[in-house]
PDB file of N, CA and C in Angstrom:
ATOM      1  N   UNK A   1     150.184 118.686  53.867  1.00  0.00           N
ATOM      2  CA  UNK A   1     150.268 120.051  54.337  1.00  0.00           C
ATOM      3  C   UNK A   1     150.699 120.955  53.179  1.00  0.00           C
ATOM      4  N   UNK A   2     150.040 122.285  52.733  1.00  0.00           N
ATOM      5  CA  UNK A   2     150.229 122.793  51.995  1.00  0.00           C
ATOM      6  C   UNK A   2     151.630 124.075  52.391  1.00  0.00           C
ATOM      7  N   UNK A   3     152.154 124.066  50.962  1.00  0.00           N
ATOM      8  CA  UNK A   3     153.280 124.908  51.694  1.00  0.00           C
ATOM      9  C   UNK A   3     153.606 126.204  51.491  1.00  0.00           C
ATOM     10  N   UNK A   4     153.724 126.974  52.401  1.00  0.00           N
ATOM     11  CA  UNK A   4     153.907 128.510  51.928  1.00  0.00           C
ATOM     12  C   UNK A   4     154.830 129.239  50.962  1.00  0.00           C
ATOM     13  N   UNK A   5     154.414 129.574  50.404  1.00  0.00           N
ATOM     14  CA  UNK A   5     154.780 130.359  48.710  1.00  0.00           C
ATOM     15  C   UNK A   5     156.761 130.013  49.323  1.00  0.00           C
ATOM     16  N   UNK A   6     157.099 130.589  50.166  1.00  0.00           N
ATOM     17  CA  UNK A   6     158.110 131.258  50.590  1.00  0.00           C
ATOM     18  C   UNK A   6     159.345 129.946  51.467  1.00  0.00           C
ATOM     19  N   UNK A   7     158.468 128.896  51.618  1.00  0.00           N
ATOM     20  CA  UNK A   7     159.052 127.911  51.963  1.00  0.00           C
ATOM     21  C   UNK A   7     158.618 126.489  51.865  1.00  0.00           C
ATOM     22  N   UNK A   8     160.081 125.503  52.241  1.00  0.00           N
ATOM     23  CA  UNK A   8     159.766 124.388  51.397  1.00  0.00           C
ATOM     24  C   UNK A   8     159.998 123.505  52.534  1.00  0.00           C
ATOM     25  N   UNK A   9     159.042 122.636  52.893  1.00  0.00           N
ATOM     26  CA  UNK A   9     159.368 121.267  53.407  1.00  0.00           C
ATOM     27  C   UNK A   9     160.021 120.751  53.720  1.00  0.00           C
ATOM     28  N   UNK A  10     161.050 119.851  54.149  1.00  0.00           N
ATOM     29  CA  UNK A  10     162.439 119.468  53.426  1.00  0.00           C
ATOM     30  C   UNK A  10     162.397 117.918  54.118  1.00  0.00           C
ATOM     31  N   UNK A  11     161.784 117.746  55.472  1.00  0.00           N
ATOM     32  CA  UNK A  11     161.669 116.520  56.453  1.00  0.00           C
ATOM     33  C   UNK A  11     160.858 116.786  57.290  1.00  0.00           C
ATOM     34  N   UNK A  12     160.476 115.745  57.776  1.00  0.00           N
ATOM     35  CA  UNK A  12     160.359 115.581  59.456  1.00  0.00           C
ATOM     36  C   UNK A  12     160.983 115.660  60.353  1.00  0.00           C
ATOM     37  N   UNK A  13     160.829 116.353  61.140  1.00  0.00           N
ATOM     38  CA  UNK A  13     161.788 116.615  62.577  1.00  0.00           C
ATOM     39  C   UNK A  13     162.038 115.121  62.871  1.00  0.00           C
ATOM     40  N   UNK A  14     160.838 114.405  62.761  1.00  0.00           N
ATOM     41  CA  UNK A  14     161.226 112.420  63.863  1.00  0.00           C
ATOM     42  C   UNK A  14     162.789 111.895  62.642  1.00  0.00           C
ATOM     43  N   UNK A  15     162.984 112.467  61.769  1.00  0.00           N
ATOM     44  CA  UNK A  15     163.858 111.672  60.558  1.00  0.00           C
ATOM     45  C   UNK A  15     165.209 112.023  61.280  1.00  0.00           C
ATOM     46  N   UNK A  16     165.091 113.196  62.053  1.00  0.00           N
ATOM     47  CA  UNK A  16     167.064 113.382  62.091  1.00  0.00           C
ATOM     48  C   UNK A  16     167.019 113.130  63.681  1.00  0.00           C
ATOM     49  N   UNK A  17     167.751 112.019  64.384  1.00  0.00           N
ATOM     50  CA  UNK A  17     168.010 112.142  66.023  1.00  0.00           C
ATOM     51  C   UNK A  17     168.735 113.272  66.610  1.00  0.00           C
ATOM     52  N   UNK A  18     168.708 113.154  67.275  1.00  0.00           N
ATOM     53  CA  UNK A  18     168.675 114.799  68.216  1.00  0.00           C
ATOM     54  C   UNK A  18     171.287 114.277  68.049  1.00  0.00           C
ATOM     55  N   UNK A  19     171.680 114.891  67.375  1.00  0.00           N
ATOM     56  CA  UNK A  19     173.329 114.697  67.296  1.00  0.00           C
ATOM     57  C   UNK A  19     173.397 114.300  66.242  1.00  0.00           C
ATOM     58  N   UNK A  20     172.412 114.044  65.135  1.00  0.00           N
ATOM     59  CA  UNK A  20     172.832 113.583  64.119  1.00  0.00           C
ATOM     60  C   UNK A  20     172.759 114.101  62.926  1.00  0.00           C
ATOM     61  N   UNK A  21     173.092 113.934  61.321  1.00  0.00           N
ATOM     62  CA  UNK A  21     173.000 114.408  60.423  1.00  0.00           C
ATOM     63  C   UNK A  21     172.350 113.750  59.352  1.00  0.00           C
ATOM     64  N   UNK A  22     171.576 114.513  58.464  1.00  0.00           N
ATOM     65  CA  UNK A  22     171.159 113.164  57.205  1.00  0.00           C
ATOM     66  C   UNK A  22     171.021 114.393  55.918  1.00  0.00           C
ATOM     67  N   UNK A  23     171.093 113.338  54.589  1.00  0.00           N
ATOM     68  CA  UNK A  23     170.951 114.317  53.266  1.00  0.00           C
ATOM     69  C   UNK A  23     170.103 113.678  52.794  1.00  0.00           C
ATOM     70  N   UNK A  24     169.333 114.701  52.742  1.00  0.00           N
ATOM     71  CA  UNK A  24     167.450 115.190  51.727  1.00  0.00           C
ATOM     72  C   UNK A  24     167.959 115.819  50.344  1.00  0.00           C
ATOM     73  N   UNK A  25     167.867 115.579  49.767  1.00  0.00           N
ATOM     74  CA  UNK A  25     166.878 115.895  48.290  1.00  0.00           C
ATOM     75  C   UNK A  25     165.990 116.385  47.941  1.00  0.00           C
ATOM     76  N   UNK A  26     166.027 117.935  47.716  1.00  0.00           N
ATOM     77  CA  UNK A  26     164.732 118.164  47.386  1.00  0.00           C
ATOM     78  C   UNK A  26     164.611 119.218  46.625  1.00  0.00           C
ATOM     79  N   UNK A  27     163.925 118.861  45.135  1.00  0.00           N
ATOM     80  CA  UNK A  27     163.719 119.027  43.908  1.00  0.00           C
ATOM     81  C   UNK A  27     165.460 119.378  43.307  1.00  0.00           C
ATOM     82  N   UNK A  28     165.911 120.646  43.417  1.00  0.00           N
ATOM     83  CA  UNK A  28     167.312 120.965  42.948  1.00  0.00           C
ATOM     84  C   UNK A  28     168.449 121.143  44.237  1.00  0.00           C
ATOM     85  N   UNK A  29     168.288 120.742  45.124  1.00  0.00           N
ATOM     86  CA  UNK A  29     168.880 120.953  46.393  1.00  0.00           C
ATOM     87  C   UNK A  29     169.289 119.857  46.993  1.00  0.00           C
ATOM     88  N   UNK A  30     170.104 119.720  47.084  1.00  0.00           N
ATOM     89  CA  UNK A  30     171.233 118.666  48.003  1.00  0.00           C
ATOM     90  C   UNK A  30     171.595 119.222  49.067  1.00  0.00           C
ATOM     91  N   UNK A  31     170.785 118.725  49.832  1.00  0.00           N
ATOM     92  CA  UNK A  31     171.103 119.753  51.498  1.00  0.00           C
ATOM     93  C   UNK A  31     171.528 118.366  52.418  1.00  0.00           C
ATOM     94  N   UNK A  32     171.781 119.382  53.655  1.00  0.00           N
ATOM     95  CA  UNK A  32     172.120 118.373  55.247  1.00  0.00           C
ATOM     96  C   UNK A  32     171.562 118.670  56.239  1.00  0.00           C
ATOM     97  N   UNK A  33     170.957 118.018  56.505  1.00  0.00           N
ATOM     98  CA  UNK A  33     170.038 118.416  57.987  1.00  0.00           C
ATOM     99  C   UNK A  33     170.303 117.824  59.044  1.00  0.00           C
ATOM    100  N   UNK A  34     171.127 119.152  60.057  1.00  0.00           N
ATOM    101  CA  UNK A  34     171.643 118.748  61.163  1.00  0.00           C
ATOM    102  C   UNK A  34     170.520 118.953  62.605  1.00  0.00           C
ATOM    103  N   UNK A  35     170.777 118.032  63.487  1.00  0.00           N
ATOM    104  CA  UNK A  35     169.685 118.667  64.601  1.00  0.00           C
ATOM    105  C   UNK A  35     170.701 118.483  66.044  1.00  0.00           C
ATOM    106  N   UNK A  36     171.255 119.772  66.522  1.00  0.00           N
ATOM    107  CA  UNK A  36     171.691 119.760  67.447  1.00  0.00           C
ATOM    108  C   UNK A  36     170.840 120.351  68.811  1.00  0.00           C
ATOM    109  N   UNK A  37     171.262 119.684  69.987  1.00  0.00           N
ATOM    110  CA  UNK A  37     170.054 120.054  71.352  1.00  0.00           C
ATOM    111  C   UNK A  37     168.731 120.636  70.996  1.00  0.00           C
ATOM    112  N   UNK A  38     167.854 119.903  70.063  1.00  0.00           N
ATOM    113  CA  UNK A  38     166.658 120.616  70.069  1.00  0.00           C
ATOM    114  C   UNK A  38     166.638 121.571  68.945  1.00  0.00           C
ATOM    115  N   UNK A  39     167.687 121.473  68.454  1.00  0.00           N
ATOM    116  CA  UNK A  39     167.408 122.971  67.446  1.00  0.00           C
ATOM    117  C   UNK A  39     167.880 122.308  65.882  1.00  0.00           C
ATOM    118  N   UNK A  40     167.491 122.930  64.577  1.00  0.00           N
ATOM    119  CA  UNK A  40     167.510 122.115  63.247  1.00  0.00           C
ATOM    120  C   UNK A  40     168.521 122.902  62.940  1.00  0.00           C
ATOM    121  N   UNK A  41     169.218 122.827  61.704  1.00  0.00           N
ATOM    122  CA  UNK A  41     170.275 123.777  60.955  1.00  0.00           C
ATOM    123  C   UNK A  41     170.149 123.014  59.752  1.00  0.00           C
ATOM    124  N   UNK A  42     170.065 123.428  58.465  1.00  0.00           N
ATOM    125  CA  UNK A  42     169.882 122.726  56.987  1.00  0.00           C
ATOM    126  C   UNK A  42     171.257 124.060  56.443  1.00  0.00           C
ATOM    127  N   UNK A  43     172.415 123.407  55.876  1.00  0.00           N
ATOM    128  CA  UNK A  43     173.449 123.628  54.627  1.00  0.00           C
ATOM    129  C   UNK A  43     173.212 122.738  53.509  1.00  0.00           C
ATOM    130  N   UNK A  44     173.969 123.246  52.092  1.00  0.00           N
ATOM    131  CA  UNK A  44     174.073 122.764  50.955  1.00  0.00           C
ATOM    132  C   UNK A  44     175.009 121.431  51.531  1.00  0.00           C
ATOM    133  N   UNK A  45     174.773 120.076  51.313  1.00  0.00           N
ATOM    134  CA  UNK A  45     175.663 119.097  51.171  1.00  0.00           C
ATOM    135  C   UNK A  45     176.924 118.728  51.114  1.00  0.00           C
ATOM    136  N   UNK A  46     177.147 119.544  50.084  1.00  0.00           N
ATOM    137  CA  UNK A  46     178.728 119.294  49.354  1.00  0.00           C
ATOM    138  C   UNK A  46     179.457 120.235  49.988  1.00  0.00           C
ATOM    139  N   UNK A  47     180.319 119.893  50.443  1.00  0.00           N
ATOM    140  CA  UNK A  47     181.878 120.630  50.817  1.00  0.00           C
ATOM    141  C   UNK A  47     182.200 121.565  49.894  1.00  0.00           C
ATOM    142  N   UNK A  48     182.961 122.492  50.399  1.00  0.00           N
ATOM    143  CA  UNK A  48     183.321 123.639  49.554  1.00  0.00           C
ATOM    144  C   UNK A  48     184.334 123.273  48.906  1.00  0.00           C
ATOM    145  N   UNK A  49     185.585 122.381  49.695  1.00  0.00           N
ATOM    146  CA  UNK A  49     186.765 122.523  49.000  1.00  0.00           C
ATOM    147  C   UNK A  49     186.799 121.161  48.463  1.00  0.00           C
ATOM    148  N   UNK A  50     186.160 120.025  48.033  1.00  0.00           N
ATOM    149  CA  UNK A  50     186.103 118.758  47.667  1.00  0.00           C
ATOM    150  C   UNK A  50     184.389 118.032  47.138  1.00  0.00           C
ATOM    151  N   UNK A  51     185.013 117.008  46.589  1.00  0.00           N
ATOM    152  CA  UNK A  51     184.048 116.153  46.668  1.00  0.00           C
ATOM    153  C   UNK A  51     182.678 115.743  47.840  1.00  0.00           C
ATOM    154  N   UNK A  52     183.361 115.472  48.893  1.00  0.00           N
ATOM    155  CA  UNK A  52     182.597 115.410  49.996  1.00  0.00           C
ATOM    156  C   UNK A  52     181.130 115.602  50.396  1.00  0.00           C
ATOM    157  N   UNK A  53     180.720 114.751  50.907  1.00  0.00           N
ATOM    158  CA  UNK A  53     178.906 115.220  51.018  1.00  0.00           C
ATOM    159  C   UNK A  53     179.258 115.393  52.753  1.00  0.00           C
ATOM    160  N   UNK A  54     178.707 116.601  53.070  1.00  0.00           N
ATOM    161  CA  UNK A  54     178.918 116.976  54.743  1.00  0.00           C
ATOM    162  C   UNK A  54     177.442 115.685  55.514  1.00  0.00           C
ATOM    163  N   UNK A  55     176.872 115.150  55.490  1.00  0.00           N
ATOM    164  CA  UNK A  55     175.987 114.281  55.212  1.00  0.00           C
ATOM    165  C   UNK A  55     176.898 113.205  55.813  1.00  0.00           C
ATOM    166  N   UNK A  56     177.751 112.856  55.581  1.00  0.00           N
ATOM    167  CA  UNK A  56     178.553 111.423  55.407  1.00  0.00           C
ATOM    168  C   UNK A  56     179.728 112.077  56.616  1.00  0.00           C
ATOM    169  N   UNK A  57     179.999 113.013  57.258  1.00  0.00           N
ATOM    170  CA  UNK A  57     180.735 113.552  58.033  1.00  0.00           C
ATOM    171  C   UNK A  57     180.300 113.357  59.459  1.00  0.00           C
ATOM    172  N   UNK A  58     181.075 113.705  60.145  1.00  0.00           N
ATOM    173  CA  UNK A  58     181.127 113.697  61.453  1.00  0.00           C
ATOM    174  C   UNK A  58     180.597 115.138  62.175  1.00  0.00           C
ATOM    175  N   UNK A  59     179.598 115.027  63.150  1.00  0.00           N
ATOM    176  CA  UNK A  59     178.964 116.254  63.853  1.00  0.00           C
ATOM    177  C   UNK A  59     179.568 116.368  65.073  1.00  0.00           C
ATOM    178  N   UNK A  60     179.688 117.282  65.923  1.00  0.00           N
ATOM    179  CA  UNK A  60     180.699 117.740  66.535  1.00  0.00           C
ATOM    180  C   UNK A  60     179.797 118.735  67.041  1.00  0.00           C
ATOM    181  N   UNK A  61     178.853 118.909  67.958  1.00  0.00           N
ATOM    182  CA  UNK A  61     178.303 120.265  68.496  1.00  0.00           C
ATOM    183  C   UNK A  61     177.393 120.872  67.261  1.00  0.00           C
ATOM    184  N   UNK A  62     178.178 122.304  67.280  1.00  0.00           N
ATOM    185  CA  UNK A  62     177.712 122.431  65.953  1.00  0.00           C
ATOM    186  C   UNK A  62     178.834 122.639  64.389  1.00  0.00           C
ATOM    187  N   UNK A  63     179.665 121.720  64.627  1.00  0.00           N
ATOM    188  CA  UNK A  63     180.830 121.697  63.742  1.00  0.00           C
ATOM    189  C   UNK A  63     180.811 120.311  63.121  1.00  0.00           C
ATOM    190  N   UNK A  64     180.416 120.717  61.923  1.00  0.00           N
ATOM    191  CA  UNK A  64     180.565 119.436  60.749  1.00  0.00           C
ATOM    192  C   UNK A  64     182.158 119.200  60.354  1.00  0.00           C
ATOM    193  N   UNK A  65     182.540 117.919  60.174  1.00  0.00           N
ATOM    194  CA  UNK A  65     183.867 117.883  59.852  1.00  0.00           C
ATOM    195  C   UNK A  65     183.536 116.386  58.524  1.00  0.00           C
ATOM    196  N   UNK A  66     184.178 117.405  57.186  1.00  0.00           N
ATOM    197  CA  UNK A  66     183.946 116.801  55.872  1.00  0.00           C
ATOM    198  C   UNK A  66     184.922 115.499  56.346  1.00  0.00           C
ATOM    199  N   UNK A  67     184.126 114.380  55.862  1.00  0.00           N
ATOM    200  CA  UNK A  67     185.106 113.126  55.601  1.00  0.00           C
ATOM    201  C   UNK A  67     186.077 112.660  54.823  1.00  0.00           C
ATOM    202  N   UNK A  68     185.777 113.877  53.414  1.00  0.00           N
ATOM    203  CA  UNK A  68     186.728 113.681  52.703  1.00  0.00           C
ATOM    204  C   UNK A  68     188.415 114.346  52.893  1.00  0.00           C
ATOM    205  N   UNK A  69     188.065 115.715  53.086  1.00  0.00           N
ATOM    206  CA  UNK A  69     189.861 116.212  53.314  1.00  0.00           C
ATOM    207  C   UNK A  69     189.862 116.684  54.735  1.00  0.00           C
ATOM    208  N   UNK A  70     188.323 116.316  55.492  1.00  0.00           N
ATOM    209  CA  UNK A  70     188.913 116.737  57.200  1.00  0.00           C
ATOM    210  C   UNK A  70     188.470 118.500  57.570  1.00  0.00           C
ATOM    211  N   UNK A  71     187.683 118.721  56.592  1.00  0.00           N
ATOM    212  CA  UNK A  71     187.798 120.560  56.643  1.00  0.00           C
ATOM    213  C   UNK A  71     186.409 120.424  57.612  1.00  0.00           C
ATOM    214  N   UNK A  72     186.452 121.758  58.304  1.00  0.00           N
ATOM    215  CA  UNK A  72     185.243 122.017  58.955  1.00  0.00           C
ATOM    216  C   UNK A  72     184.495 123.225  59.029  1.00  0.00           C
ATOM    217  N   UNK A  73     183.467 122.781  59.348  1.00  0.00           N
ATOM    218  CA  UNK A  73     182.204 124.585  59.463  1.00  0.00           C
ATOM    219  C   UNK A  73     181.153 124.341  60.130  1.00  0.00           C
ATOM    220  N   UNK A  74     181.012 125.866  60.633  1.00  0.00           N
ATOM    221  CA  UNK A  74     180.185 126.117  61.699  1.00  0.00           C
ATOM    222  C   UNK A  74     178.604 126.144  60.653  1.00  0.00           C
ATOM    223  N   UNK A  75     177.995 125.094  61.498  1.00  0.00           N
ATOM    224  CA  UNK A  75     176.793 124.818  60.721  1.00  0.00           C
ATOM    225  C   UNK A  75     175.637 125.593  61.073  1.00  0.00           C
ATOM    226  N   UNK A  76     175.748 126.513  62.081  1.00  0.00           N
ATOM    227  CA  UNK A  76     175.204 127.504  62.057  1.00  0.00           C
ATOM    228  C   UNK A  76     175.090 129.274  61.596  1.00  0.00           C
ATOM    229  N   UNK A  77     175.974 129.429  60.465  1.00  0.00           N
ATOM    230  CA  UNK A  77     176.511 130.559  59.546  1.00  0.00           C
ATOM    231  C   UNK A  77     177.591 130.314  58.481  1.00  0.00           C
ATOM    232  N   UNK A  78     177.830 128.488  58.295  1.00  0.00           N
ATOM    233  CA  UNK A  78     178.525 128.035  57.134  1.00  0.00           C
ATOM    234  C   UNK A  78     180.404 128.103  57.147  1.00  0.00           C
ATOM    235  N   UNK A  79     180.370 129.227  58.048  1.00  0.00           N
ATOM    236  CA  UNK A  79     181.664 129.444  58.620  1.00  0.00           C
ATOM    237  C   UNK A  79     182.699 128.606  58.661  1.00  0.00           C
ATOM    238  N   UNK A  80     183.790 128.684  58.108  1.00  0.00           N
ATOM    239  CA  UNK A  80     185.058 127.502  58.280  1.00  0.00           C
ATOM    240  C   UNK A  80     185.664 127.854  59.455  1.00  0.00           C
ATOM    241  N   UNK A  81     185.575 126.764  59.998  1.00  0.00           N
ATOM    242  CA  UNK A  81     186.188 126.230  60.952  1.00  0.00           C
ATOM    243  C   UNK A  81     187.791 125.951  61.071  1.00  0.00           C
ATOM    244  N   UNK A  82     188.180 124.899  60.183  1.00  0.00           N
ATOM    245  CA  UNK A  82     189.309 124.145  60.383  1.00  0.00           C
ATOM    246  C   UNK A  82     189.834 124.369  58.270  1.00  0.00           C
ATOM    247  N   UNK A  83     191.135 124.336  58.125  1.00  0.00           N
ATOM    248  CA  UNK A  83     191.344 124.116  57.000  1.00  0.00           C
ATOM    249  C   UNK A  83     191.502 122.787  56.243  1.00  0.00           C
ATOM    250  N   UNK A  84     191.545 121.787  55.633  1.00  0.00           N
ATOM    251  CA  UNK A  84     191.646 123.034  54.002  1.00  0.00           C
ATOM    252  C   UNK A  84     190.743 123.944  53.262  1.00  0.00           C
ATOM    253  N   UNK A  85     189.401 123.596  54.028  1.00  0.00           N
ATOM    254  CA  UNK A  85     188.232 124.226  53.364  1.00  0.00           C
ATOM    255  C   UNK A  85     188.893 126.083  53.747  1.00  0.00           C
ATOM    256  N   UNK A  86     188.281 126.395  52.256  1.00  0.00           N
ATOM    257  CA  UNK A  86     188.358 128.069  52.673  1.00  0.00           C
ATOM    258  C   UNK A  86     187.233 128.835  52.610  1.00  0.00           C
ATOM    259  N   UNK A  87     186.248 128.411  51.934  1.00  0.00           N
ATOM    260  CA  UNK A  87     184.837 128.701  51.264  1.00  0.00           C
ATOM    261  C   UNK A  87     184.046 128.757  52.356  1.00  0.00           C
ATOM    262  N   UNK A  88     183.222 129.320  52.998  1.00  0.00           N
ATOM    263  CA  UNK A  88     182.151 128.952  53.990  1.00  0.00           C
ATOM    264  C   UNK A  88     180.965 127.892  52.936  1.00  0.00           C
ATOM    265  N   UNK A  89     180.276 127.409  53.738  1.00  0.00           N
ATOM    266  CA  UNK A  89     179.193 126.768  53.219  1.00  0.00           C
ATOM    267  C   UNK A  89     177.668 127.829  52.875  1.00  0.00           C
ATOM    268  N   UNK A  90     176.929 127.441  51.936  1.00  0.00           N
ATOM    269  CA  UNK A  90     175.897 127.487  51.880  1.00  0.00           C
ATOM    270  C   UNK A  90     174.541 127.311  53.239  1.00  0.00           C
ATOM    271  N   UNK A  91     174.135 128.077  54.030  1.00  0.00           N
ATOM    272  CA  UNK A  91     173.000 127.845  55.247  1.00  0.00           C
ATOM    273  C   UNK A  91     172.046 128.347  54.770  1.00  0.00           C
ATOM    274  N   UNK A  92     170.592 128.091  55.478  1.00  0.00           N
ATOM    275  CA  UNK A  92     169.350 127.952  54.823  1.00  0.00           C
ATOM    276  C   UNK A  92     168.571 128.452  56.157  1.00  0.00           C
ATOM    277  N   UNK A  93     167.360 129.548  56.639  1.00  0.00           N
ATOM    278  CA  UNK A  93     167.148 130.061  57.432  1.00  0.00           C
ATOM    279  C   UNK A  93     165.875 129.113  57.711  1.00  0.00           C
ATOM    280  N   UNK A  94     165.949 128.179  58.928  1.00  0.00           N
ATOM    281  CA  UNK A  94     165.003 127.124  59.242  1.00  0.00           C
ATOM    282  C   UNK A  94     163.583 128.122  59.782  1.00  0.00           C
ATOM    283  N   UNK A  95     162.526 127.641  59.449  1.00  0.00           N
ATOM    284  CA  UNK A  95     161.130 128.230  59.679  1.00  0.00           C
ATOM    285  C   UNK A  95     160.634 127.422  60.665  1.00  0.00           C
ATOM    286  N   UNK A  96     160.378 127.992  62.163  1.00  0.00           N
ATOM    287  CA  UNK A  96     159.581 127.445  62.823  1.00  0.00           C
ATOM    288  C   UNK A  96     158.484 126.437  62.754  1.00  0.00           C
ATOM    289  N   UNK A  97     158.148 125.459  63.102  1.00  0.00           N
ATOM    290  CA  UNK A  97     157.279 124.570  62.664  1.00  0.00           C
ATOM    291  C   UNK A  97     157.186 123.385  63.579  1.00  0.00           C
ATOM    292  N   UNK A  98     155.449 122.901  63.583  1.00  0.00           N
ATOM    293  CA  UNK A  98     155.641 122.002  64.910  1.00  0.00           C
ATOM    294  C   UNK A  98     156.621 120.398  64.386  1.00  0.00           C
ATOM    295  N   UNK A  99     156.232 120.110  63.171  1.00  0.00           N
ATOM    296  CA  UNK A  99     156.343 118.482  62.839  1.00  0.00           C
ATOM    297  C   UNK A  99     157.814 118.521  61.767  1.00  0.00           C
ATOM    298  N   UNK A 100     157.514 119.169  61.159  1.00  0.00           N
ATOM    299  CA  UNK A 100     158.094 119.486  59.556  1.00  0.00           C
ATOM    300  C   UNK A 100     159.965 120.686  60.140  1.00  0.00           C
ATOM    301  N   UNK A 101     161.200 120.317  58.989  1.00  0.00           N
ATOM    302  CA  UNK A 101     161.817 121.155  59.013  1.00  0.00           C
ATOM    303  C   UNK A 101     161.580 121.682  57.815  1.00  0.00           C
ATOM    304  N   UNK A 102     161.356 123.003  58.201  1.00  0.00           N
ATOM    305  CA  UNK A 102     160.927 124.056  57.014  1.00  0.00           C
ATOM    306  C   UNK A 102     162.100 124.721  56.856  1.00  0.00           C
ATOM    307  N   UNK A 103     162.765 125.316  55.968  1.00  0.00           N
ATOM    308  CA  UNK A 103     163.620 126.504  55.182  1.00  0.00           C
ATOM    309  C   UNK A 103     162.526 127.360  54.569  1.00  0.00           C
ATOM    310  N   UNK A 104     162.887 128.719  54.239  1.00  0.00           N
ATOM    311  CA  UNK A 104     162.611 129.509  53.539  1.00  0.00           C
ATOM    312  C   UNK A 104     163.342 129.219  52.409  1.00  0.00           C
ATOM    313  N   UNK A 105     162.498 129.277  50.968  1.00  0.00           N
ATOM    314  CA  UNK A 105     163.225 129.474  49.599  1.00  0.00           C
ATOM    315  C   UNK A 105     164.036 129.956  49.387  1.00  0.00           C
ATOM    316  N   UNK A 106     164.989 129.511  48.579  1.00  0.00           N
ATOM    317  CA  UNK A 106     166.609 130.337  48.334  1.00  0.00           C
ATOM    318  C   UNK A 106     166.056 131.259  47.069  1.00  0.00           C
TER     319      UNK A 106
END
């Protein structure tokens, strides 16, 4: 499938179960692709305030909670949640699509 100037590929919808999370790679991007009730959400990977890949964390609705220091964000506007994180995260505006989770280019 060819891809529009403006957006990029990133998975297949069948790759993430409907509560779960996984980290894609793709080209300079270390993202997380969450799929809660039917609906996708893609953030940058890495935790704001640590090491941490949000990837390797625990999903919660729509609240990621980093494994490494416990911080959390709303994975639908990057939003912190819980401390120590203070940083919101990085979010990525998902493009409608029947098969594929699409983002628009950063």
């Amino acid at each position: 499938m060819a891809e529009a100037s403006n957006q990029i590929e990133i998975c297949a919808k069948d790759d993430v179960s409907d509560g779960e999370v996984i980290r894609v790679d793709k080209g300079d991007l270390e993202l997380a692709v969450y799929h809660v009730d039917g609906a996708f959400y893609v953030t940058d990977n890495m935790c704001t305030h640590g090491p941490g890949e949000l990837s390797e964390g625990y999903l919660e609705g729509h609240v990621i909670e980093c494994d490494f220091h416990q911080g959390k964000f709303d994975i639908r506007d990057g939003a912190v949640v819980a401390p120590p994180c203070i940083t919101k995260i990085k979010t990525y505006k998902v493009v409608p699509h029947d098969t594929a989770v699409m983002i628009e280019a950063p």
